[in-house]
C-alpha atoms as a PDB file:
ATOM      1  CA  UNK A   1      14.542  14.016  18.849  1.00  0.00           C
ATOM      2  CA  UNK A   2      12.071  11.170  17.816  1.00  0.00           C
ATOM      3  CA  UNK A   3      12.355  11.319  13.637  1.00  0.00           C
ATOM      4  CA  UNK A   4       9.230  12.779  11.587  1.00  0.00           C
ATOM      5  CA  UNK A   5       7.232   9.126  10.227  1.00  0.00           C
ATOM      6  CA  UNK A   6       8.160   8.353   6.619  1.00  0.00           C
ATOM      7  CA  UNK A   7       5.631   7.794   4.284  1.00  0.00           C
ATOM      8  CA  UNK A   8       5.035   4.442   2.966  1.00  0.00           C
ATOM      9  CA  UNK A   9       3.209   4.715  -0.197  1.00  0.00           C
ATOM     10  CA  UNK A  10       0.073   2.540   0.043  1.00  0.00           C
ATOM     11  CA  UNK A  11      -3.726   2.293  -0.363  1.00  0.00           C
ATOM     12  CA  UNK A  12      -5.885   4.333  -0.648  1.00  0.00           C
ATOM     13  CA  UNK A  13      -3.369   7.373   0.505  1.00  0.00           C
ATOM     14  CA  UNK A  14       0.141   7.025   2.195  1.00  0.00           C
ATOM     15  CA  UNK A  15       0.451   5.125   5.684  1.00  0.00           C
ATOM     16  CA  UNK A  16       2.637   7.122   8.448  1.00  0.00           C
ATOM     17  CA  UNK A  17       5.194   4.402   9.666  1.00  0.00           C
ATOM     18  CA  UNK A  18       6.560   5.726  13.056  1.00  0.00           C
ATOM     19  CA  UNK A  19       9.076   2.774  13.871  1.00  0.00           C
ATOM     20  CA  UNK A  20       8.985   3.389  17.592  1.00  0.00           C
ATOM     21  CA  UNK A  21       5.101   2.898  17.548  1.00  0.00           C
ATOM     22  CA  UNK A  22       4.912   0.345  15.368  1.00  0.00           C
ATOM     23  CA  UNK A  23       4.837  -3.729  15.265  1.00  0.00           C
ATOM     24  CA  UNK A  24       5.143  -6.399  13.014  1.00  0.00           C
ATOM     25  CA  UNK A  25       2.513  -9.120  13.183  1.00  0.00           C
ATOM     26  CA  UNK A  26       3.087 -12.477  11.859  1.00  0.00           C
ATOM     27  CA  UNK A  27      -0.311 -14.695  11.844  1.00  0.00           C
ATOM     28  CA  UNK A  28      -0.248 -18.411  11.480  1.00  0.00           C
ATOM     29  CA  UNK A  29       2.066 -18.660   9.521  1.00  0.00           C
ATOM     30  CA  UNK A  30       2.400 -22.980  10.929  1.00  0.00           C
ATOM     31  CA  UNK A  31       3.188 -26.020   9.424  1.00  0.00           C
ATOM     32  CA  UNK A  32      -0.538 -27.093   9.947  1.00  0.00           C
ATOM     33  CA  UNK A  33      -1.525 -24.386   7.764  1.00  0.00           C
ATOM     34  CA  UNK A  34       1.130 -24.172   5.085  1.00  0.00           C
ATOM     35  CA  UNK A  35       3.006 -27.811   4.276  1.00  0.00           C
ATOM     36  CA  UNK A  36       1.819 -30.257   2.958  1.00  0.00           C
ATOM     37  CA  UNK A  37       0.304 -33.068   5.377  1.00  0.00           C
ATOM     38  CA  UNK A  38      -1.108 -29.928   7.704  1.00  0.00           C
ATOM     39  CA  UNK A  39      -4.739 -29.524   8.231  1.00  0.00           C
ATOM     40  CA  UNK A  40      -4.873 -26.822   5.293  1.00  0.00           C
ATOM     41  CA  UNK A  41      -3.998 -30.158   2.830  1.00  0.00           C
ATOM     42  CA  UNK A  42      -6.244 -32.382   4.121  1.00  0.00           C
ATOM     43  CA  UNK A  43      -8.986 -29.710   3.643  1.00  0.00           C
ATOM     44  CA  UNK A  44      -8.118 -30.408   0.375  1.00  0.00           C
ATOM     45  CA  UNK A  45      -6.494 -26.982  -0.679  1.00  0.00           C
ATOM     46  CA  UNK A  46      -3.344 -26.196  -2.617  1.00  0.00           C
ATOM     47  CA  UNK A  47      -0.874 -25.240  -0.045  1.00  0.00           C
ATOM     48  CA  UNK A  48       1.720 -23.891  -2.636  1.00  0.00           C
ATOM     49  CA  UNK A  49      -0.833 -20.842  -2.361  1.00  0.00           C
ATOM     50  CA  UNK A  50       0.435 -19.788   0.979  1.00  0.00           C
ATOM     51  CA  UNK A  51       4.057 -21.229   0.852  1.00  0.00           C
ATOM     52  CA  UNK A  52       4.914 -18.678  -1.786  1.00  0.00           C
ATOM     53  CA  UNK A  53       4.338 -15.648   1.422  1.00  0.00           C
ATOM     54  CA  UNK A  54       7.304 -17.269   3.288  1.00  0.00           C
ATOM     55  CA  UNK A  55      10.319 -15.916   0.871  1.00  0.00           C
ATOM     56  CA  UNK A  56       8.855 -11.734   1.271  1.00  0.00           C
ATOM     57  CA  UNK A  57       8.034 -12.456   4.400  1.00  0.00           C
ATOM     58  CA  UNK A  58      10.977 -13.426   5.800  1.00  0.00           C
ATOM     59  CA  UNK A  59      12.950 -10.281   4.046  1.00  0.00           C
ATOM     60  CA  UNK A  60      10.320  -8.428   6.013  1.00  0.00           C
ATOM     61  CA  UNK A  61      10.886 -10.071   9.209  1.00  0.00           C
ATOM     62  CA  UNK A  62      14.780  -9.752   9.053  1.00  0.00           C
ATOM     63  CA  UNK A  63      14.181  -5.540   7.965  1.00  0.00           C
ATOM     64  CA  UNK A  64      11.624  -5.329  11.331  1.00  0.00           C
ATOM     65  CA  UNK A  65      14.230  -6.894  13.214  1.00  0.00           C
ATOM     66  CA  UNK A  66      16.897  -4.861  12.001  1.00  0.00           C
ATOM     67  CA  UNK A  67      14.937  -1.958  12.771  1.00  0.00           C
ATOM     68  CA  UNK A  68      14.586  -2.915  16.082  1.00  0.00           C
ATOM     69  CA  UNK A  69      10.388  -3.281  15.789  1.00  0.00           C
ATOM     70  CA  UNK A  70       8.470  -5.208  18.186  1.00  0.00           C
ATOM     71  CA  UNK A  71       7.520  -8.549  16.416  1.00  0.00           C
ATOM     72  CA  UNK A  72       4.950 -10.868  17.082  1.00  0.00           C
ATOM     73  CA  UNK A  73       4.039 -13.961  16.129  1.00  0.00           C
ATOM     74  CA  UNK A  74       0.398 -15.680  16.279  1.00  0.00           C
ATOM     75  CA  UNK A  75      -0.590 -19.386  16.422  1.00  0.00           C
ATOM     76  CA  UNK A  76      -3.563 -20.501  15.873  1.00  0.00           C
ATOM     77  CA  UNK A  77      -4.444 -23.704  18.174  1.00  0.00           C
ATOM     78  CA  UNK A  78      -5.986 -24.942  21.062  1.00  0.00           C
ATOM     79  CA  UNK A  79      -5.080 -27.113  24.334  1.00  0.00           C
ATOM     80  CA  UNK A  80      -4.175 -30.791  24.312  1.00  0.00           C
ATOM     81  CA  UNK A  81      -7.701 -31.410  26.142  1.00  0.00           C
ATOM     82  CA  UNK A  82      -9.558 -28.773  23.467  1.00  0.00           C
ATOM     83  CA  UNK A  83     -10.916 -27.357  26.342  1.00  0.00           C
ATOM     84  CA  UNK A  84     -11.020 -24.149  24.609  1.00  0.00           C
ATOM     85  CA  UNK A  85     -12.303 -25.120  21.163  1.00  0.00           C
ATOM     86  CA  UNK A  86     -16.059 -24.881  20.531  1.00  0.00           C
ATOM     87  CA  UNK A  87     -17.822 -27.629  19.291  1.00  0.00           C
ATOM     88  CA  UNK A  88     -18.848 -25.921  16.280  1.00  0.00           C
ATOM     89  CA  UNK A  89     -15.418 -25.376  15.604  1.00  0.00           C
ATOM     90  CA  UNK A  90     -14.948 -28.909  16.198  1.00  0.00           C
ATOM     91  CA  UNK A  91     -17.678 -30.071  13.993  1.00  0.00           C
ATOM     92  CA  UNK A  92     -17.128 -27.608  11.060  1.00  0.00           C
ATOM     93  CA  UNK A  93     -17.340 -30.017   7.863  1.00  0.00           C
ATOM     94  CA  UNK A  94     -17.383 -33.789   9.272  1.00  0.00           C
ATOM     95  CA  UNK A  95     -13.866 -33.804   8.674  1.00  0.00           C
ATOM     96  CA  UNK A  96     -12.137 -37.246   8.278  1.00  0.00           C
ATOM     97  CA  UNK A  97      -9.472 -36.043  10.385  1.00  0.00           C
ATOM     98  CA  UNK A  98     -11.150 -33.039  12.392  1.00  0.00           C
ATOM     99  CA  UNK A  99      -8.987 -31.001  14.940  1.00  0.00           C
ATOM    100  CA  UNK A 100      -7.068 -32.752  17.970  1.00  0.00           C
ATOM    101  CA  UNK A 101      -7.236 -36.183  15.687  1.00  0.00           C
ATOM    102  CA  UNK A 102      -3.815 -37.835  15.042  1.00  0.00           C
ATOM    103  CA  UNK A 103      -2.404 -36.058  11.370  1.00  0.00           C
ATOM    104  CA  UNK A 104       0.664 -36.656   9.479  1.00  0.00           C
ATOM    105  CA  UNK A 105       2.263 -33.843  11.337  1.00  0.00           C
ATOM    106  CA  UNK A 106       1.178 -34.804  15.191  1.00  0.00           C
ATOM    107  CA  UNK A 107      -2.305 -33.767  16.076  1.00  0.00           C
ATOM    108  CA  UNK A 108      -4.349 -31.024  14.119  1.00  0.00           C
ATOM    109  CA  UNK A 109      -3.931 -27.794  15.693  1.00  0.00           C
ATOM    110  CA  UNK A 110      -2.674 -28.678  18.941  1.00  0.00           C
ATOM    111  CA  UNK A 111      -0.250 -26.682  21.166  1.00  0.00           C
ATOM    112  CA  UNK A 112       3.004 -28.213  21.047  1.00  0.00           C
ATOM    113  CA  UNK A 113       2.495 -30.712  18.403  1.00  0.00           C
ATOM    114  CA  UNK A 114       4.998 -30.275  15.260  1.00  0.00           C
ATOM    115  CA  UNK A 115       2.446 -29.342  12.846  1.00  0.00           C
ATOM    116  CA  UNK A 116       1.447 -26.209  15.428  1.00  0.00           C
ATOM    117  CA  UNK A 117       4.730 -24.653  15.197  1.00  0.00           C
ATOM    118  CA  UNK A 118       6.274 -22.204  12.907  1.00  0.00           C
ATOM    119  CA  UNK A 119       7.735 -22.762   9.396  1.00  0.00           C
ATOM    120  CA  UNK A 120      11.521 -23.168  10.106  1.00  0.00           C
ATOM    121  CA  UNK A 121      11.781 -20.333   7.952  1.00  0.00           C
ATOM    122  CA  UNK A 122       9.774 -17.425  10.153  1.00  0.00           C
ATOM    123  CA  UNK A 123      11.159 -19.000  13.610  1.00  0.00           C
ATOM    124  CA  UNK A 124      10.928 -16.597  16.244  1.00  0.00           C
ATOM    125  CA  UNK A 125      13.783 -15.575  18.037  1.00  0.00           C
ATOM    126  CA  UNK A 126      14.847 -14.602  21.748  1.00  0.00           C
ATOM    127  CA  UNK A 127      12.581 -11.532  22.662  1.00  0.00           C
ATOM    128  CA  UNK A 128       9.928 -11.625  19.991  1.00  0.00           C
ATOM    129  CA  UNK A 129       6.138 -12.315  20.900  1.00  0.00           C
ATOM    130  CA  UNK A 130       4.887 -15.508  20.348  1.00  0.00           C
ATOM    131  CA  UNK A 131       1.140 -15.543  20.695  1.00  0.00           C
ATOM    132  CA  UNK A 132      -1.272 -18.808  21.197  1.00  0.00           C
ATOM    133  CA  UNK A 133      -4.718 -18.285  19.927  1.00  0.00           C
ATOM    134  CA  UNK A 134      -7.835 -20.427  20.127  1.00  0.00           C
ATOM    135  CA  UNK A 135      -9.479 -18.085  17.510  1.00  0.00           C
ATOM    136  CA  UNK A 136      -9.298 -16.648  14.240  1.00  0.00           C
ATOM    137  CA  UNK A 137      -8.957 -13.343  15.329  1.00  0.00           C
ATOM    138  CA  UNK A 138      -5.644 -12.604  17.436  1.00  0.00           C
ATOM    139  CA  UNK A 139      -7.019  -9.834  20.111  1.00  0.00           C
ATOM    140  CA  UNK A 140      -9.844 -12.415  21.166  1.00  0.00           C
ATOM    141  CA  UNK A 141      -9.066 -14.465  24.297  1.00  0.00           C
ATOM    142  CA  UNK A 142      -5.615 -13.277  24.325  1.00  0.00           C
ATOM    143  CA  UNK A 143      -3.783 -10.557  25.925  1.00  0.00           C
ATOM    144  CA  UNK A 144      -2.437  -9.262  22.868  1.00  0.00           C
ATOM    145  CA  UNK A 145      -4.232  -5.670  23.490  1.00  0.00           C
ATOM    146  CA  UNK A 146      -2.315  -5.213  26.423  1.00  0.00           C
ATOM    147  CA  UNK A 147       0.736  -5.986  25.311  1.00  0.00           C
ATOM    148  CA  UNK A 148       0.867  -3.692  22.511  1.00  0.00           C
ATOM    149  CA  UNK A 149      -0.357  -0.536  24.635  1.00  0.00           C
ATOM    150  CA  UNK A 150       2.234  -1.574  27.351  1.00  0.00           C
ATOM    151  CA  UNK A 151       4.518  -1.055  24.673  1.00  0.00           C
ATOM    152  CA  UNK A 152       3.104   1.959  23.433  1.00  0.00           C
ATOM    153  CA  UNK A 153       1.965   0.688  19.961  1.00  0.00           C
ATOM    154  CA  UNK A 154      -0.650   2.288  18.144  1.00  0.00           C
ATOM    155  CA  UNK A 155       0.689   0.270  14.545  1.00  0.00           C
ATOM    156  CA  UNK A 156       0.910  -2.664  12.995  1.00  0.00           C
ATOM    157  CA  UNK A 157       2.472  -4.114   9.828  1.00  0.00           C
ATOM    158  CA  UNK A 158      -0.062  -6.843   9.256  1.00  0.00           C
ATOM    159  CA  UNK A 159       1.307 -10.286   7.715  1.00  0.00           C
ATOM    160  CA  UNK A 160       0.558 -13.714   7.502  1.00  0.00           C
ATOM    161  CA  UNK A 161      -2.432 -16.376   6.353  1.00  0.00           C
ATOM    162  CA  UNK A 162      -5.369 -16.319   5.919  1.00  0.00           C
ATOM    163  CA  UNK A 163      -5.916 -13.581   4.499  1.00  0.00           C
ATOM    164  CA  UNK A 164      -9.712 -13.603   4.354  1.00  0.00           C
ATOM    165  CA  UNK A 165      -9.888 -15.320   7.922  1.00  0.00           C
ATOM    166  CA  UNK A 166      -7.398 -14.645  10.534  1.00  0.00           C
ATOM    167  CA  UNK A 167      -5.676 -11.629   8.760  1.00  0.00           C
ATOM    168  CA  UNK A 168      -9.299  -9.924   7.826  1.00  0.00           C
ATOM    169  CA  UNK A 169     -10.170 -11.179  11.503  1.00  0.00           C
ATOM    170  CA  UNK A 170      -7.345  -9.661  13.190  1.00  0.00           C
ATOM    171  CA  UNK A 171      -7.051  -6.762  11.271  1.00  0.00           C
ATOM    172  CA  UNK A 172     -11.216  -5.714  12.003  1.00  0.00           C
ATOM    173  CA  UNK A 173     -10.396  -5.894  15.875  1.00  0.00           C
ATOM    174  CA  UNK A 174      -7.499  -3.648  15.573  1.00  0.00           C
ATOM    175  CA  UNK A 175      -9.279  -0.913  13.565  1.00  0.00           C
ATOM    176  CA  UNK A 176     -12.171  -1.712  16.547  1.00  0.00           C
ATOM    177  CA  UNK A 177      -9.607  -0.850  19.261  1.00  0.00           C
ATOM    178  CA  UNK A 178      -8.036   2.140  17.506  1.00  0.00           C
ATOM    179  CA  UNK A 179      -4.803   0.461  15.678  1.00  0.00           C
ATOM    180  CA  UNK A 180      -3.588   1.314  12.430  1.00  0.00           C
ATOM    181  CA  UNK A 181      -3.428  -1.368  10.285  1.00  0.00           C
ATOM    182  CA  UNK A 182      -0.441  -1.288   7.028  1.00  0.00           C
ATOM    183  CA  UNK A 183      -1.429  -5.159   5.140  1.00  0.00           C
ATOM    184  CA  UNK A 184       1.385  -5.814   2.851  1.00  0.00           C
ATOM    185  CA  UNK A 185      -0.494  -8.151  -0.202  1.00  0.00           C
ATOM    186  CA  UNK A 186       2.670  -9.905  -1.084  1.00  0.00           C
ATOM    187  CA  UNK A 187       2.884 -11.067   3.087  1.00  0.00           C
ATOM    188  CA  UNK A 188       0.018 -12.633   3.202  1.00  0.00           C
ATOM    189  CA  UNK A 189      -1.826 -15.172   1.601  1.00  0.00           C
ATOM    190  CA  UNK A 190      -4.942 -17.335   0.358  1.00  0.00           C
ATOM    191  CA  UNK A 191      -5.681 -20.726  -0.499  1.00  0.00           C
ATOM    192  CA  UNK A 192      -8.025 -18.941  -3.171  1.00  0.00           C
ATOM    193  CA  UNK A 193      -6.725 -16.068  -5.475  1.00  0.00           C
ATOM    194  CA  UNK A 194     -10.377 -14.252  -5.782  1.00  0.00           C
ATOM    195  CA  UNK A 195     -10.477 -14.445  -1.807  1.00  0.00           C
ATOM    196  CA  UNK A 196      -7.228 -12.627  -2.087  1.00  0.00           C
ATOM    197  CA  UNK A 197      -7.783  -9.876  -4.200  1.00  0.00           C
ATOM    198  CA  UNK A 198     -11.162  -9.038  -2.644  1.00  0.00           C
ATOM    199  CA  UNK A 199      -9.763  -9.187   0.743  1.00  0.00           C
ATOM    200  CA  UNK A 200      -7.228  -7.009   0.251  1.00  0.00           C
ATOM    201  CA  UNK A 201      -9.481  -4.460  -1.559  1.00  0.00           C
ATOM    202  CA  UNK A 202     -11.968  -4.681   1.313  1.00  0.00           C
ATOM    203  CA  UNK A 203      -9.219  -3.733   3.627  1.00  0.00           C
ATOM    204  CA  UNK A 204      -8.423  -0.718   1.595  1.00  0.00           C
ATOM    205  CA  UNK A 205     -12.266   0.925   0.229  1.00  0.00           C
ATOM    206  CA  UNK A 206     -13.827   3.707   1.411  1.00  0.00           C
ATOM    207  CA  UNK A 207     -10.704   5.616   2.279  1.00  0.00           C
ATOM    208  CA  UNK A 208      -9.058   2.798   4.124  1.00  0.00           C
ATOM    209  CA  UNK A 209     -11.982   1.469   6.204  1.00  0.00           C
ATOM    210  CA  UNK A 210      -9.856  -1.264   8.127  1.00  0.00           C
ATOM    211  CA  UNK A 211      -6.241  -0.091   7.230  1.00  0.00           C
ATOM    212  CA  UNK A 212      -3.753   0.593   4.135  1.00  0.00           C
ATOM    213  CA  UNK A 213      -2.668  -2.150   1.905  1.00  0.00           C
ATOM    214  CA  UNK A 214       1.233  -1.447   0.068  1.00  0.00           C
ATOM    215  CA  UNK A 215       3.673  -4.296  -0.939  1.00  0.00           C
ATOM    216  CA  UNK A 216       6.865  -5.086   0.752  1.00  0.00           C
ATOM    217  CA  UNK A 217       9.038  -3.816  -1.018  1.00  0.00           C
ATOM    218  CA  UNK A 218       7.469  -0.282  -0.454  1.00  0.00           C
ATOM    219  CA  UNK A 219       7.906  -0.813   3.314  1.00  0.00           C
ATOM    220  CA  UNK A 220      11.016  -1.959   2.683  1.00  0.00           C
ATOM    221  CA  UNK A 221      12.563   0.896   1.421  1.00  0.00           C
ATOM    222  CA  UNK A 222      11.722   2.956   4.010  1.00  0.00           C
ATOM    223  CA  UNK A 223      13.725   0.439   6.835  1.00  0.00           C
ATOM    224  CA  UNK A 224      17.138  -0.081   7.244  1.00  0.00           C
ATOM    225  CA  UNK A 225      18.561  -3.360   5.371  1.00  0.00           C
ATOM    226  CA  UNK A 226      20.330  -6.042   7.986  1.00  0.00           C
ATOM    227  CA  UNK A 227      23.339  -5.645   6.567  1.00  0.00           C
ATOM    228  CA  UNK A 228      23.825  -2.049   7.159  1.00  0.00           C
ATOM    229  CA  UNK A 229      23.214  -2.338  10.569  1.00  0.00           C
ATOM    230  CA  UNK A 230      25.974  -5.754  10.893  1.00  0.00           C
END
């Protein structure tokens, strides 16, 4: 008999975690994004801001797997020809070093190049989803709708940076398409702390307009710890 959902306490009210029906998304969380020498630097902001998300989130990350929850991971980049970046995307802020130019860590938001992979920290392993996105948004251009109702998902524990852009992003096309949406605030991240706290409350108002917002450590205790399943 599949078990009655637990109740993870949460904003505004309680979120129903049903394990079976459930994933854990991961977005961006790259070296481009979050060390230092990645495009987020040379856009001049404090990377420390993000890097701080890595330690919960990768408690979270070994709990899901535990668990046995579908996990996937998103990547923000685009082809080595940028084929399938706009050029507004392209020209956003006359950037010294703008995306596909040469960067301390390979070139800037590129498939395949060092700075476009995950933080050692969050690698993905054997079996887990690892999604490539030319967008802020991780449903758009990607076939990350069907995967998730092939797998009969209807919610996600939402993680990652930014958390005003591709989290808020992400997050808005999965109320759209009928997900349910848990943000854990300690799992995801801003380069600016008012853009943090806002975003999060945004995700939460009016009775949970895009999702429920709880920390980790409230999901936490409602999934088994690695070690008890060793």
């Amino acid at each position: 008999m599949r078990p009655e959902p637990a109740a993870i306490p949460a904003a505004p009210y309680p979120f129903a975690l049903d394990l079976a029906a459930t994933a854990l998304v991961i977005i961006d969380m790259q070296r481009d994004f979050l060390l230092p020498g990645g495009f987020g630097a040379m856009l001049g902001n404090d990377v420390t801001m993000l890097a701080r998300v890595i330690e919960p989130l990768a408690a979270v990350l070994a709990a899901a797997r535990a668990a046995g929850m579908m996990v996937i991971h998103t990547r923000e980049g685009h082809r080595p020809d940028l084929s399938d970046c706009p050029a507004s995307k392209l020209a956003r802020g006359h950037l010294d070093t703008p995306i596909g130019a040469e960067g301390p860590n390979g070139r800037v938001l590129v498939r395949g190049e060092p700075g476009h992979g995950i933080v050692e920290e969050l690698a993905p392993i054997a079996g887990e989803v690892v999604l490539d996105k030319p967008g802020k948004g991780a449903f758009y251009a990607t076939d990350l709708e069907l995967l998730l109702h092939n797998a009969q998902i209807s919610s996600l524990v939402v993680t990652g940076v930014t958390t005003e852009v591709c989290v808020h992003t992400t997050v808005r096309e999965a109320n759209d398409r009928g997900f349910e949406c848990l943000v854990l605030s300690d799992c995801v991240g801003s380069y600016f702390p008012e853009f943090q706290e806002v975003g999060l409350r945004m995700i939460a108002a009016q009775g949970g307009i895009f999702g429920w917002v709880a920390s980790s450590q409230d999901l936490l205790a409602h999934l088994p710890t690695p070690a008890a399943v060793d």
